[in-house]
N, C-alpha and C. Protein backbone atom coordinates (compact mmCIF):
# COMPACT_ATOMS: atom_id res chain seq x y z
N UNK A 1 -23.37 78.91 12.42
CA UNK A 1 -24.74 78.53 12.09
C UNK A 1 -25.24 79.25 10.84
N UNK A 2 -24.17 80.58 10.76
CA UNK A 2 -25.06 81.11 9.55
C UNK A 2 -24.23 80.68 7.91
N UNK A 3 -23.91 79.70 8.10
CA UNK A 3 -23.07 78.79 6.79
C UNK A 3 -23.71 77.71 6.80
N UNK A 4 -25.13 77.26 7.56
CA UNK A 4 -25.79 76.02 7.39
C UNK A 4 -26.76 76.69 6.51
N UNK A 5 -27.28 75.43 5.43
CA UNK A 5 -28.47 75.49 4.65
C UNK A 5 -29.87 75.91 5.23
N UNK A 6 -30.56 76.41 4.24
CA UNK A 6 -32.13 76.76 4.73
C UNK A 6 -32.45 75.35 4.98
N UNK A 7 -33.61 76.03 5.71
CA UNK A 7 -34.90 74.26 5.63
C UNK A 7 -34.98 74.21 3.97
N UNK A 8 -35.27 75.56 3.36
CA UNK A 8 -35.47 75.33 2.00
C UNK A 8 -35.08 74.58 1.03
N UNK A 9 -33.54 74.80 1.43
CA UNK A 9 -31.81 74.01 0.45
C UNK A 9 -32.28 73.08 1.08
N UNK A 10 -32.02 72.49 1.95
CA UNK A 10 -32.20 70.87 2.95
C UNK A 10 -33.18 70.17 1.68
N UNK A 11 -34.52 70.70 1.95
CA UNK A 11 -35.43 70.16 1.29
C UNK A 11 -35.33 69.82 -0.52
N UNK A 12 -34.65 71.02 -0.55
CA UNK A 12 -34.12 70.53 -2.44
C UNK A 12 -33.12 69.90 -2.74
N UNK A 13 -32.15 69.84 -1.61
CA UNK A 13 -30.50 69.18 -1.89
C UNK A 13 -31.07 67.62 -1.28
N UNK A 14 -31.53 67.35 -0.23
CA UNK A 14 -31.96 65.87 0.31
C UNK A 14 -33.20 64.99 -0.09
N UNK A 15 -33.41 64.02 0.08
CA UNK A 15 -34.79 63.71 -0.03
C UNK A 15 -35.91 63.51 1.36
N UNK A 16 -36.99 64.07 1.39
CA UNK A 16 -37.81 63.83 2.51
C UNK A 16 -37.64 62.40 2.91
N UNK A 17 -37.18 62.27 4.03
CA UNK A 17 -37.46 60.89 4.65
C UNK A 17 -38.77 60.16 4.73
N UNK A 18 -39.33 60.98 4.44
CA UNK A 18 -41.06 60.44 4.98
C UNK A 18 -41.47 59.82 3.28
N UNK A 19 -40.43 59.55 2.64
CA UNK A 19 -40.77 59.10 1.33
C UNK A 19 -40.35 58.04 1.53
N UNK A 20 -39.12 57.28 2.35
CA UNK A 20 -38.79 56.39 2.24
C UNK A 20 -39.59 55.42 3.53
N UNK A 21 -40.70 56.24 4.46
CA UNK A 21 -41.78 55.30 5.26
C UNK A 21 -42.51 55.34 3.89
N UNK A 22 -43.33 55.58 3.25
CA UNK A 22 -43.99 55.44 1.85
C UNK A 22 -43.81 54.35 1.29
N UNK A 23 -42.12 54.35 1.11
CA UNK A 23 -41.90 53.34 0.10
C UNK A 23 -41.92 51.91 1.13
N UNK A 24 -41.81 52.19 2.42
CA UNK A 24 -41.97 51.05 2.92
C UNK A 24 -43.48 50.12 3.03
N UNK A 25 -43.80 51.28 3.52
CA UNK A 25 -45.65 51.23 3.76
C UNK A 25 -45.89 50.48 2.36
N UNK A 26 -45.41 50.76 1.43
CA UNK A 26 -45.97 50.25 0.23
C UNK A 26 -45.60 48.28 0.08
N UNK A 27 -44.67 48.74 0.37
CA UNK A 27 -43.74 47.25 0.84
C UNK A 27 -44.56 46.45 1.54
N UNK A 28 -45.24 46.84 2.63
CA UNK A 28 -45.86 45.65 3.50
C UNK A 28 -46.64 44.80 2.99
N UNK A 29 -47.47 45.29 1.94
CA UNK A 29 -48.89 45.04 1.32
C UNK A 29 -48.09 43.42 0.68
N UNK A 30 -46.31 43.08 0.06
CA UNK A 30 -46.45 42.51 -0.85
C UNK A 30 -45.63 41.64 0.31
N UNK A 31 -45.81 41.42 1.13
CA UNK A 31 -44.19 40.87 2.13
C UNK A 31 -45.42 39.95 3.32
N UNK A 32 -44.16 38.79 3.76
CA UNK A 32 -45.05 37.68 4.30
C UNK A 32 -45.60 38.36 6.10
N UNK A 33 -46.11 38.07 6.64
CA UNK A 33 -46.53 38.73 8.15
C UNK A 33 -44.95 39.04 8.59
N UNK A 34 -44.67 37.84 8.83
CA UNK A 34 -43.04 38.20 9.81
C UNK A 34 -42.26 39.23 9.15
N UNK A 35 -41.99 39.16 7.62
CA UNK A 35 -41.05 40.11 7.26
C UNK A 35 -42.24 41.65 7.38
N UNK A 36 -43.43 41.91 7.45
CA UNK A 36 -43.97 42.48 7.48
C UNK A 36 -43.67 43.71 9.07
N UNK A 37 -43.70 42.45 9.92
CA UNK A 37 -43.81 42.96 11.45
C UNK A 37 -41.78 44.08 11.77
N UNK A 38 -41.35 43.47 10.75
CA UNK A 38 -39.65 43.56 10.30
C UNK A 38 -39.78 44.91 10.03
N UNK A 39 -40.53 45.72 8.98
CA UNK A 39 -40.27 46.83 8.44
C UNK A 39 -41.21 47.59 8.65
N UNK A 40 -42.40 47.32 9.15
CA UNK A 40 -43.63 48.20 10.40
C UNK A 40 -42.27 48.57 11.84
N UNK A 41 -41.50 47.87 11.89
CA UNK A 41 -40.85 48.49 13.20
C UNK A 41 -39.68 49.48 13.18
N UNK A 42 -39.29 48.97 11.67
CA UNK A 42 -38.76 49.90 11.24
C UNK A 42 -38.51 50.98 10.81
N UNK A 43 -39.99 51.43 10.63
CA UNK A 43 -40.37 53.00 10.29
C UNK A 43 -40.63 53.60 11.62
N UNK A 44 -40.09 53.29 12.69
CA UNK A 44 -40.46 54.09 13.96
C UNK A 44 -39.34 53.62 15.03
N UNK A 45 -38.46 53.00 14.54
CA UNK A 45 -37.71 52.36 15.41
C UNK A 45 -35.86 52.97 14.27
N UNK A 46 -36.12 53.22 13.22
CA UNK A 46 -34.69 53.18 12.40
C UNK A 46 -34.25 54.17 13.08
N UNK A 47 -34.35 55.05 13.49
CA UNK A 47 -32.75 56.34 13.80
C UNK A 47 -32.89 56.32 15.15
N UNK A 48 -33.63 55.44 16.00
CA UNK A 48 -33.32 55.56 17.28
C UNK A 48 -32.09 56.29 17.68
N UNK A 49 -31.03 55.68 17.86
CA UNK A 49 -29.42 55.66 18.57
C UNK A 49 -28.72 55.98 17.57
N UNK A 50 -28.91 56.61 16.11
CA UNK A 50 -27.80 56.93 15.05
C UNK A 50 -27.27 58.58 15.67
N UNK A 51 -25.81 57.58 16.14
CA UNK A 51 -24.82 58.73 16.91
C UNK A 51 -25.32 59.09 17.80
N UNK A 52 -25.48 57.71 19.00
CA UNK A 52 -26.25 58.51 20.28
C UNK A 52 -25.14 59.56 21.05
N UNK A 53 -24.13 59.38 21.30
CA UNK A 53 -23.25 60.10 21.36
C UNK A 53 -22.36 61.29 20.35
N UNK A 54 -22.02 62.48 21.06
CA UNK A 54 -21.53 63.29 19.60
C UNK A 54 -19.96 62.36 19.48
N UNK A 55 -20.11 62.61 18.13
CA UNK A 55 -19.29 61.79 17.39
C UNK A 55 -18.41 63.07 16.87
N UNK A 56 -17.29 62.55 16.40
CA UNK A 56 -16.49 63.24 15.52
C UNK A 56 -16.16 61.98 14.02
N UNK A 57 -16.55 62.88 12.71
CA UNK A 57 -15.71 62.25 11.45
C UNK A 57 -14.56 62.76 10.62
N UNK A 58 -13.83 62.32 11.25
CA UNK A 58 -12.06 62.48 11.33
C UNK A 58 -11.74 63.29 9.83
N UNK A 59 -12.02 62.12 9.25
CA UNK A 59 -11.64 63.12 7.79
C UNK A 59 -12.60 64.20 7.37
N UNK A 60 -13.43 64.20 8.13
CA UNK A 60 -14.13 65.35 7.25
C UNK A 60 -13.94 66.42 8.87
N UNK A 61 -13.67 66.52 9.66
CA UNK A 61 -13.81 67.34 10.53
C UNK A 61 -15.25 67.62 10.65
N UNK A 62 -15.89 67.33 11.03
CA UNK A 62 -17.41 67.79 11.45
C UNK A 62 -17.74 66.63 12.60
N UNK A 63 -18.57 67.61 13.47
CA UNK A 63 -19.01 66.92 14.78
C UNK A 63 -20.64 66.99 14.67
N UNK A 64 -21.02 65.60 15.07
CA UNK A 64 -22.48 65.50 15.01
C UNK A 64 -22.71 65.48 16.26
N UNK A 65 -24.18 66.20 16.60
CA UNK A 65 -24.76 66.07 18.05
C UNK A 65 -25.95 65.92 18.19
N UNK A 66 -26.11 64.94 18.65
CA UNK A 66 -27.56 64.50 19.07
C UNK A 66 -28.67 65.13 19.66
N UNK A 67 -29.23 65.16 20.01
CA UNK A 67 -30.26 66.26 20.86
C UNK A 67 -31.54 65.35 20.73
N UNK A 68 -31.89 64.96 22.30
CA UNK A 68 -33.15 63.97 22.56
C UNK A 68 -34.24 64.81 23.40
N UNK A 69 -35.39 64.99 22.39
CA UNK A 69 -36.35 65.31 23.11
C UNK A 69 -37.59 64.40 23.66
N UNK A 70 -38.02 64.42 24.85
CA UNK A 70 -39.11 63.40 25.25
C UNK A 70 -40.38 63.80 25.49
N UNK A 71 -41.15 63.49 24.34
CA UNK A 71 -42.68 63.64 24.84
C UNK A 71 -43.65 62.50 25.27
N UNK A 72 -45.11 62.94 25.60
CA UNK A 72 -45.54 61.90 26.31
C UNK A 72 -45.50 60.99 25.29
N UNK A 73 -45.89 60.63 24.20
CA UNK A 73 -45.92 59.05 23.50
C UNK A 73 -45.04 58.93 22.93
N UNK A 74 -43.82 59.85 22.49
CA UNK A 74 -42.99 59.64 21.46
C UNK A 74 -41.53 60.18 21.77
N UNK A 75 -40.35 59.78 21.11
CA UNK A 75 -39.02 60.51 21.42
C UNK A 75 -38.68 61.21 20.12
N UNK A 76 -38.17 62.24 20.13
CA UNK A 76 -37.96 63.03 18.82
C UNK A 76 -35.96 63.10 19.12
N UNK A 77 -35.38 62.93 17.83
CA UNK A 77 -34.12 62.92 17.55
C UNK A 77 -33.85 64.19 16.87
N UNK A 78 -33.05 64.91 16.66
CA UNK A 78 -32.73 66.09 16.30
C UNK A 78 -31.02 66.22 16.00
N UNK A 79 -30.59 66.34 15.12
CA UNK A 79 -28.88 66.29 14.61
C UNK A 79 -29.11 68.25 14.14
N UNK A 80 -27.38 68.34 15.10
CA UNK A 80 -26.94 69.67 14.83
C UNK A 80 -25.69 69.04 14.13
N UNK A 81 -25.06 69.65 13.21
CA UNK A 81 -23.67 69.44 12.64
C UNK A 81 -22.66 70.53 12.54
N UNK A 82 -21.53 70.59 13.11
CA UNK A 82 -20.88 71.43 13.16
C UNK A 82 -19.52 71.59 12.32
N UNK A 83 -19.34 72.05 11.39
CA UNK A 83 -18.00 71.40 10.11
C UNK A 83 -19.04 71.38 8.98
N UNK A 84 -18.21 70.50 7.92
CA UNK A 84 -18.46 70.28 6.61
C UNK A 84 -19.24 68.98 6.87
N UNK A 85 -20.29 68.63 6.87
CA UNK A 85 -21.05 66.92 6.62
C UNK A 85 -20.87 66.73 5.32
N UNK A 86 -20.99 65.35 4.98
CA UNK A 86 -20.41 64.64 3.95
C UNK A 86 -21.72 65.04 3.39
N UNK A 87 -21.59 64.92 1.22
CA UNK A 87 -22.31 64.91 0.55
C UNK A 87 -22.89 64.15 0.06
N UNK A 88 -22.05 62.67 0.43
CA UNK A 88 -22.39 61.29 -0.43
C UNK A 88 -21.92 60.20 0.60
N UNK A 89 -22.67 59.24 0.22
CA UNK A 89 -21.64 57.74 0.84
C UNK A 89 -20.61 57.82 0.36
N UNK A 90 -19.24 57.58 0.94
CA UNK A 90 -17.94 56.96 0.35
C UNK A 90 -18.32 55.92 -0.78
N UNK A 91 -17.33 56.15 -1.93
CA UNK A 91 -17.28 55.07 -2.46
C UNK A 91 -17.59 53.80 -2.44
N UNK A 92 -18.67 52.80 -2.99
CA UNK A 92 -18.80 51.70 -2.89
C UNK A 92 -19.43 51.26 -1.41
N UNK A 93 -19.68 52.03 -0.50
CA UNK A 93 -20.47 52.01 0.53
C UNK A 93 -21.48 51.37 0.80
N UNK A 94 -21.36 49.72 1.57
CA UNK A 94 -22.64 49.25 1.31
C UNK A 94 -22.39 48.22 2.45
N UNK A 95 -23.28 46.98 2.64
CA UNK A 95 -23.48 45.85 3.07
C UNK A 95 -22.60 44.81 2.56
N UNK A 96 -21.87 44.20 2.77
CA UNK A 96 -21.13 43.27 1.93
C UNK A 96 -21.08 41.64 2.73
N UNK A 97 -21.75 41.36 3.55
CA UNK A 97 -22.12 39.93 3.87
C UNK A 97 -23.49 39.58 3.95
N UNK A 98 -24.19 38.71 3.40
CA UNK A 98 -25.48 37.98 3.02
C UNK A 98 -25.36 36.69 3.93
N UNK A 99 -26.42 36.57 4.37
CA UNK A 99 -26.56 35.22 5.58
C UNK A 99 -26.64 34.29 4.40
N UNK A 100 -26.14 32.93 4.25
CA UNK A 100 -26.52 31.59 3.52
C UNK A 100 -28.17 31.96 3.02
N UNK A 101 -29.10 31.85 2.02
CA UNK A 101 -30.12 31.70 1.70
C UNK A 101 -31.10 32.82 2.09
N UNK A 102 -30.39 33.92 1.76
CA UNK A 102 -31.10 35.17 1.76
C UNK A 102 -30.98 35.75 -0.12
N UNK A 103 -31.83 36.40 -0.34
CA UNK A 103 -31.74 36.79 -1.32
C UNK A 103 -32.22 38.34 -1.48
N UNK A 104 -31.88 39.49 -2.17
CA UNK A 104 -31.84 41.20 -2.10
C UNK A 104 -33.34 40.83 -2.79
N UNK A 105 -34.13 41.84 -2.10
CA UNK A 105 -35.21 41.87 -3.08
C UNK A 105 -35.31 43.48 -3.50
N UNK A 106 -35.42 43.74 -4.54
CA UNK A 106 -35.01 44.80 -5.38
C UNK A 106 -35.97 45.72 -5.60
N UNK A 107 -36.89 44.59 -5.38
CA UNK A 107 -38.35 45.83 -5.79
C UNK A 107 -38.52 46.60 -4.39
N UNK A 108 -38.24 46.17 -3.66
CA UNK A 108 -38.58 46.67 -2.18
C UNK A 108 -37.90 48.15 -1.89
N UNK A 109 -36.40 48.30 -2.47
CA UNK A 109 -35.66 48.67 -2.07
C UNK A 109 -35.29 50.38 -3.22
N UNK A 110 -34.48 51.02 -2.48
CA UNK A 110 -33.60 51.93 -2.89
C UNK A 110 -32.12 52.21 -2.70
N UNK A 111 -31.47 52.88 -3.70
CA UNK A 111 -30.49 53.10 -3.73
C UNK A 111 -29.82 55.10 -4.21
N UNK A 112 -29.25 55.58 -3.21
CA UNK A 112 -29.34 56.73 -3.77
C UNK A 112 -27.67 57.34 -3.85
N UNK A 113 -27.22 58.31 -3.71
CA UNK A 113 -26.06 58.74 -3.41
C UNK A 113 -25.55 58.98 -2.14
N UNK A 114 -26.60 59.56 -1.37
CA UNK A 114 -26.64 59.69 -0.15
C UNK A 114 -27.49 58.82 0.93
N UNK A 115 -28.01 57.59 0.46
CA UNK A 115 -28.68 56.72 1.72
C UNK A 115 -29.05 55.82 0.56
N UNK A 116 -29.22 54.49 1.09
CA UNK A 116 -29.84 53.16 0.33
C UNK A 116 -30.87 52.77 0.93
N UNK A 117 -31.29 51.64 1.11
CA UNK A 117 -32.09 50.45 1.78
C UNK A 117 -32.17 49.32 1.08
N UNK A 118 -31.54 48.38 1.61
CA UNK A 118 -31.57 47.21 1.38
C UNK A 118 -31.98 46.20 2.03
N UNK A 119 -33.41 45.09 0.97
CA UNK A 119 -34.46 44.35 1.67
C UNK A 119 -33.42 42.81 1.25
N UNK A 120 -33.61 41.78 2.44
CA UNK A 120 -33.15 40.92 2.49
C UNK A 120 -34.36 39.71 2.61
N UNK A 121 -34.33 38.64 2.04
CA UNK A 121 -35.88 37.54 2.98
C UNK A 121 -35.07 36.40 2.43
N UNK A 122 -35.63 35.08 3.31
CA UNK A 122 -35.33 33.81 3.09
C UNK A 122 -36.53 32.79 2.95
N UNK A 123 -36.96 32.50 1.61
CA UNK A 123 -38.10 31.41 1.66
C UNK A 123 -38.39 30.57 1.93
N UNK A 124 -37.29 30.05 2.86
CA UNK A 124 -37.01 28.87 3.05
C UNK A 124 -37.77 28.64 4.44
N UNK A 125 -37.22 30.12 5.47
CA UNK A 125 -37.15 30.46 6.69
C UNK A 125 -38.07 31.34 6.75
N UNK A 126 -38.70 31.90 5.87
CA UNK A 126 -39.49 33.25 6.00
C UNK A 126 -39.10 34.40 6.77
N UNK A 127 -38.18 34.15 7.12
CA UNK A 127 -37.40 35.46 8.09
C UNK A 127 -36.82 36.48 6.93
N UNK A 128 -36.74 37.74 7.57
CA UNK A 128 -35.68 39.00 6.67
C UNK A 128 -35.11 39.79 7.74
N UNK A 129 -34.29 40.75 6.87
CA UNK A 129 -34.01 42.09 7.22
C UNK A 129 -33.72 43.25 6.27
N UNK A 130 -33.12 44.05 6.78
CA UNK A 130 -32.93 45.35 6.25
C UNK A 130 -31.72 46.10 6.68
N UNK A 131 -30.74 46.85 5.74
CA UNK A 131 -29.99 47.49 6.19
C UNK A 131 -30.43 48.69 5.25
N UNK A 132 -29.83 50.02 6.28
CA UNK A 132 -29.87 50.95 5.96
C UNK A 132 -29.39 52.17 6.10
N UNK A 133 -28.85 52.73 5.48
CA UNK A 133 -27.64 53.70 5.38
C UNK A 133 -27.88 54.83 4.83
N UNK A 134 -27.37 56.15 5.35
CA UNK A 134 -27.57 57.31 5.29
C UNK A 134 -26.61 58.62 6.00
N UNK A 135 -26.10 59.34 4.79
CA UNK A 135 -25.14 60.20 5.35
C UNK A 135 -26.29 61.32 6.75
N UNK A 136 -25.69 61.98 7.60
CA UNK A 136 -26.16 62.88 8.59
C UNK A 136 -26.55 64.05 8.15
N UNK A 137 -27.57 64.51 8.01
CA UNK A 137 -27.91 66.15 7.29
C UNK A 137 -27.84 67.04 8.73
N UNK A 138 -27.79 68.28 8.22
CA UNK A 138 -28.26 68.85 9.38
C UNK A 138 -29.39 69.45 9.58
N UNK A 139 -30.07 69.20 11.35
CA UNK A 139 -31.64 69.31 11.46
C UNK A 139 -32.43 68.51 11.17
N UNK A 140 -31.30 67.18 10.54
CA UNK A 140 -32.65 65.79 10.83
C UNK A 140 -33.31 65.85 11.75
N UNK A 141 -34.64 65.05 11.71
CA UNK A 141 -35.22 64.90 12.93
C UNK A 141 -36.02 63.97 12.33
N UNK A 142 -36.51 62.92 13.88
CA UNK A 142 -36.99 61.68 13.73
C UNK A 142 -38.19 61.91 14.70
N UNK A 143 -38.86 60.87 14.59
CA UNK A 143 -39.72 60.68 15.80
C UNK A 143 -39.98 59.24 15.74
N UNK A 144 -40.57 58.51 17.59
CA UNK A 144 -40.76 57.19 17.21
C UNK A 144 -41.19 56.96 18.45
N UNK A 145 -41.72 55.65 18.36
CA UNK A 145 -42.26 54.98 19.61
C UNK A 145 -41.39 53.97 20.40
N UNK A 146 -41.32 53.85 21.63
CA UNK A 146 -39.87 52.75 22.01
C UNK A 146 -40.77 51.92 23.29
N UNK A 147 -41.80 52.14 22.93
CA UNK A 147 -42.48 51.47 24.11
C UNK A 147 -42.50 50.04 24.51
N UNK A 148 -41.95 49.21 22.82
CA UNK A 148 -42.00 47.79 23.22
C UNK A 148 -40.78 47.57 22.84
N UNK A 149 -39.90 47.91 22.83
CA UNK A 149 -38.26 47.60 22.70
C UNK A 149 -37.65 48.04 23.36
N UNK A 150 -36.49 47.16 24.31
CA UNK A 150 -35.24 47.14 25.52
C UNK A 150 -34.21 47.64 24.58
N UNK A 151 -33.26 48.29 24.93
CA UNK A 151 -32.01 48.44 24.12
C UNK A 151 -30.89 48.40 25.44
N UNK A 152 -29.68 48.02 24.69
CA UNK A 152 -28.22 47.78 25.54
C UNK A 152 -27.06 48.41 24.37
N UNK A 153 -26.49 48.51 25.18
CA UNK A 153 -25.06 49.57 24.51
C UNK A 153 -24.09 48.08 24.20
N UNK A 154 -23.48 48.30 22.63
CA UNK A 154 -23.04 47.10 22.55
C UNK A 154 -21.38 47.84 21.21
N UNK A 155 -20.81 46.99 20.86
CA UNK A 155 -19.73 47.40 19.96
C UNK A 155 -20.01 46.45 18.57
N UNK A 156 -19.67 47.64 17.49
CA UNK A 156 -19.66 47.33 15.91
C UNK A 156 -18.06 47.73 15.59
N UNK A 157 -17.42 46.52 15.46
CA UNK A 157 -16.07 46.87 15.33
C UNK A 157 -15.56 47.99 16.50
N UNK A 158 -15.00 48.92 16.33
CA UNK A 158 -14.93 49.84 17.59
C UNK A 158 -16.03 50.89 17.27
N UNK A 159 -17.03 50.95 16.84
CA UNK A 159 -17.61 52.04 16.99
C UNK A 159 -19.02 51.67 18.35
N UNK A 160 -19.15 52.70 18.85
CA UNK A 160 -20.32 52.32 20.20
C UNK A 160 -21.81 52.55 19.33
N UNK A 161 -22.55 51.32 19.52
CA UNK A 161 -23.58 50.89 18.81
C UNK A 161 -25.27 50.56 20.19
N UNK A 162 -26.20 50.43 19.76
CA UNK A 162 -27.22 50.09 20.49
C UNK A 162 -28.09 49.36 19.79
N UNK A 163 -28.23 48.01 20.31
CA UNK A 163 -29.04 46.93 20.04
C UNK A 163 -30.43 47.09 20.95
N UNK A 164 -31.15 46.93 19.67
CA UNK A 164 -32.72 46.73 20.02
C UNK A 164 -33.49 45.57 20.06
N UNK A 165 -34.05 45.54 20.98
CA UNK A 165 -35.07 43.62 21.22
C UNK A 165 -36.34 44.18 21.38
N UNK A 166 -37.38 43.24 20.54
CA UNK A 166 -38.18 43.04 20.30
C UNK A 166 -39.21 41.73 20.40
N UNK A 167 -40.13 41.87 20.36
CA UNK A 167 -41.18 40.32 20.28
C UNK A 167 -41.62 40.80 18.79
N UNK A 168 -42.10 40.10 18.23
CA UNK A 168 -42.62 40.06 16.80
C UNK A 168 -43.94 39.43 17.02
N UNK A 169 -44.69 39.66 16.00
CA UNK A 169 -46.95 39.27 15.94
C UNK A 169 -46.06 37.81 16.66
N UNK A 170 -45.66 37.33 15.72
CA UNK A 170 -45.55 35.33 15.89
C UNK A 170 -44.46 34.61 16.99
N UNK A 171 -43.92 35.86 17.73
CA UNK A 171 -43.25 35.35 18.69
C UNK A 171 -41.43 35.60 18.52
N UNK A 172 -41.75 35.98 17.49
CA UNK A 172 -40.02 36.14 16.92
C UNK A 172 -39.91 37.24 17.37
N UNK A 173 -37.97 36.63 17.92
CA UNK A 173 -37.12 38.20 18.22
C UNK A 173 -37.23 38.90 17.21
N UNK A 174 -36.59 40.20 17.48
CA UNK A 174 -36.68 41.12 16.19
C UNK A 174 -35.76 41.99 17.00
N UNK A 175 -34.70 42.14 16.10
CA UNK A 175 -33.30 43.18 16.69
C UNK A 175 -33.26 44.46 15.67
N UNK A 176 -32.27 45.44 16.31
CA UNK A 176 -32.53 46.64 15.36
C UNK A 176 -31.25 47.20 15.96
N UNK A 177 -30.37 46.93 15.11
CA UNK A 177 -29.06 47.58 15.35
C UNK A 177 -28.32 48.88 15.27
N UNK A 178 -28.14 50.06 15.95
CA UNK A 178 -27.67 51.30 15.37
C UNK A 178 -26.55 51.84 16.03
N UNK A 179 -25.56 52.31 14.59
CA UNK A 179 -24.57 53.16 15.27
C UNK A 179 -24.32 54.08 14.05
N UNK A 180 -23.10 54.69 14.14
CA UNK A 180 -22.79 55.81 13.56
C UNK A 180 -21.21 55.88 13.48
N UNK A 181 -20.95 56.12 12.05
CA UNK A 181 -19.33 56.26 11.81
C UNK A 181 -19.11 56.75 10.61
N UNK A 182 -18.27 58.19 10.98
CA UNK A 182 -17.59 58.91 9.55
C UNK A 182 -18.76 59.61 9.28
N UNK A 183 -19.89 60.04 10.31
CA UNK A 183 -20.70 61.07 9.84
C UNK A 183 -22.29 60.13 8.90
N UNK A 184 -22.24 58.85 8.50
CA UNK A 184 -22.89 57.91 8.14
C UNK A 184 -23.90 57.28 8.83
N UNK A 185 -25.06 57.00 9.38
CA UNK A 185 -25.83 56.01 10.18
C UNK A 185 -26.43 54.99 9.79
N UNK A 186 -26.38 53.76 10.22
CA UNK A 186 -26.46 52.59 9.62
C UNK A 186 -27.26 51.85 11.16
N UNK A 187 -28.30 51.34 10.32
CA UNK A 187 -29.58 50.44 10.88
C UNK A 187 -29.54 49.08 10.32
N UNK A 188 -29.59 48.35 10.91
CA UNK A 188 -29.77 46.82 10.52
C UNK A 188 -30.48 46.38 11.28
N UNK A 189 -32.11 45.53 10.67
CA UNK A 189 -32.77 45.13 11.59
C UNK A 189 -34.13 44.16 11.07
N UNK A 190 -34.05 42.71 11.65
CA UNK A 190 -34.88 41.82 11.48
C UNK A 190 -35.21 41.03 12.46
N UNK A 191 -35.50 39.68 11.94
CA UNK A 191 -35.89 38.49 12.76
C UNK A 191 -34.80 37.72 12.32
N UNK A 192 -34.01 37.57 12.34
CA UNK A 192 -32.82 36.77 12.42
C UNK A 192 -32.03 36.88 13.68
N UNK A 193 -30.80 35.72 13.42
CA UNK A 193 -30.12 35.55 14.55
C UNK A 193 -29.25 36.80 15.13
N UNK A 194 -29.10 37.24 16.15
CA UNK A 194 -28.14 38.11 16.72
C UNK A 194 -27.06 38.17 15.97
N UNK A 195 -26.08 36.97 16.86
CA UNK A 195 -25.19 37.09 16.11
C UNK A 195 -24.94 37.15 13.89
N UNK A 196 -25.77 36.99 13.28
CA UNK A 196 -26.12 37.06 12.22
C UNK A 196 -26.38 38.33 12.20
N UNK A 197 -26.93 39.19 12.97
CA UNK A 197 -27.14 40.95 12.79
C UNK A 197 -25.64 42.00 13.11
N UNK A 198 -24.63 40.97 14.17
CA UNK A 198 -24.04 41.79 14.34
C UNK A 198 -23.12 41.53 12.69
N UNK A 199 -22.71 40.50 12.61
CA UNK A 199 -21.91 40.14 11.12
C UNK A 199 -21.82 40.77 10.25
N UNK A 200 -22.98 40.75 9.95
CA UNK A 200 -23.79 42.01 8.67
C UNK A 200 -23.09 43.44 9.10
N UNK A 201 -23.45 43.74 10.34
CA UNK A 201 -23.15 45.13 10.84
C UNK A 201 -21.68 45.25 10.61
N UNK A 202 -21.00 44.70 11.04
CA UNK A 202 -19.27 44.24 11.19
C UNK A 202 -18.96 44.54 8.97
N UNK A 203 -20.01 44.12 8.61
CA UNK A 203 -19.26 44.22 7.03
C UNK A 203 -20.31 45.01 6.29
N UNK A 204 -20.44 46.39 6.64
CA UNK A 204 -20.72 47.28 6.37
C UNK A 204 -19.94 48.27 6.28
N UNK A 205 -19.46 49.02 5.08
CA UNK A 205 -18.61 50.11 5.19
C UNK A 205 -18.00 50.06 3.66
């Protein structure tokens, strides 16, 4: 423990997460209701289940561990890391399947060395999503509300994943996909079809 970074280093080597609810929050103002209700759930719903189980990432030798605390309105997530955690996404690390008639919207979004977000919408359909990716620091911590979403234990290629259901303002499902692999956590989550969320998930890496 005494070879892990300060809160201090953390804070100068990473970026505050609470910049990237910001950049979302900012997002809503320009985005249609549905894709709206998409990324309001997402700032309280993204790290649910990233590595609900401790994981091991093979090549890097480091073990991530979860730690769930429960208070009355909210669940707080907490990552210990034990080993070397990665410094960057792998190479070329990204999303690599697009549903028919979706298009990246760019302004929405970021891209960094160590975590992205990528905004997806269809004008056709008015539906979106979002994927989002981010190496494991240590002493993340999350907080969130789960009061209106069921989750089930489900598989992303072989890694063990947890799917989230939702109602949306207008009646639409709304899924929120999370798992964890190679020390990485990856969220995918809209009003689109299931099977269309797991796909996406499946060609990520």
């Amino acid at each position: 423990m005494d070879e892990l970074p300060t809160p201090a280093q953390l804070k100068e080597r990473y970026p505050d997460t609470f910049r990237w609810d910001a950049r979302l929050q900012a997002a809503l103002h320009k985005r249609r209701p549905v894709l709206k209700r998409v990324l309001v759930a997402a700032l309280t719903l993204v790290i649910l289940t990233l590595g609900a189980l401790a994981v091991s990432a093979d090549f890097r030798k480091a073990v991530y561990t979860m730690i769930q605390k429960f208070l009355p309105i909210e669940m707080q997530l907490t990552y210990q890391v034990d080993g070397e955690p990665l410094e960057q996404l792998p190479n070329g690390y990204s999303d690599h399947y697009v549903p028919d008639g979706y298009e990246r919207d760019r302004e929405q979004e970021f891209e960094r060395a160590e975590n992205f977000l990528h905004v997806y919408s269809s004008k056709e359909s008015g539906k979106g999503y979002t994927v989002r990716c981010s190496i494991i620091q240590p002493g993340q911590q999350s907080s969130f509300d789960n009061e209106h979403t069921t989750y089930e234990n489900v598989k992303v290629g072989d890694a063990d994943a947890t799917l989230g259901t939702s109602v949306g303002e207008n009646g639409d499902t709304v899924y929120i996909l999370s798992w964890e692999r190679g020390g990485v956590s990856n969220t995918i989550m809209g009003n689109i079809s299931r099977d269309e969320i797991v796909r996406i998930a499946e060609n990520v890496f």
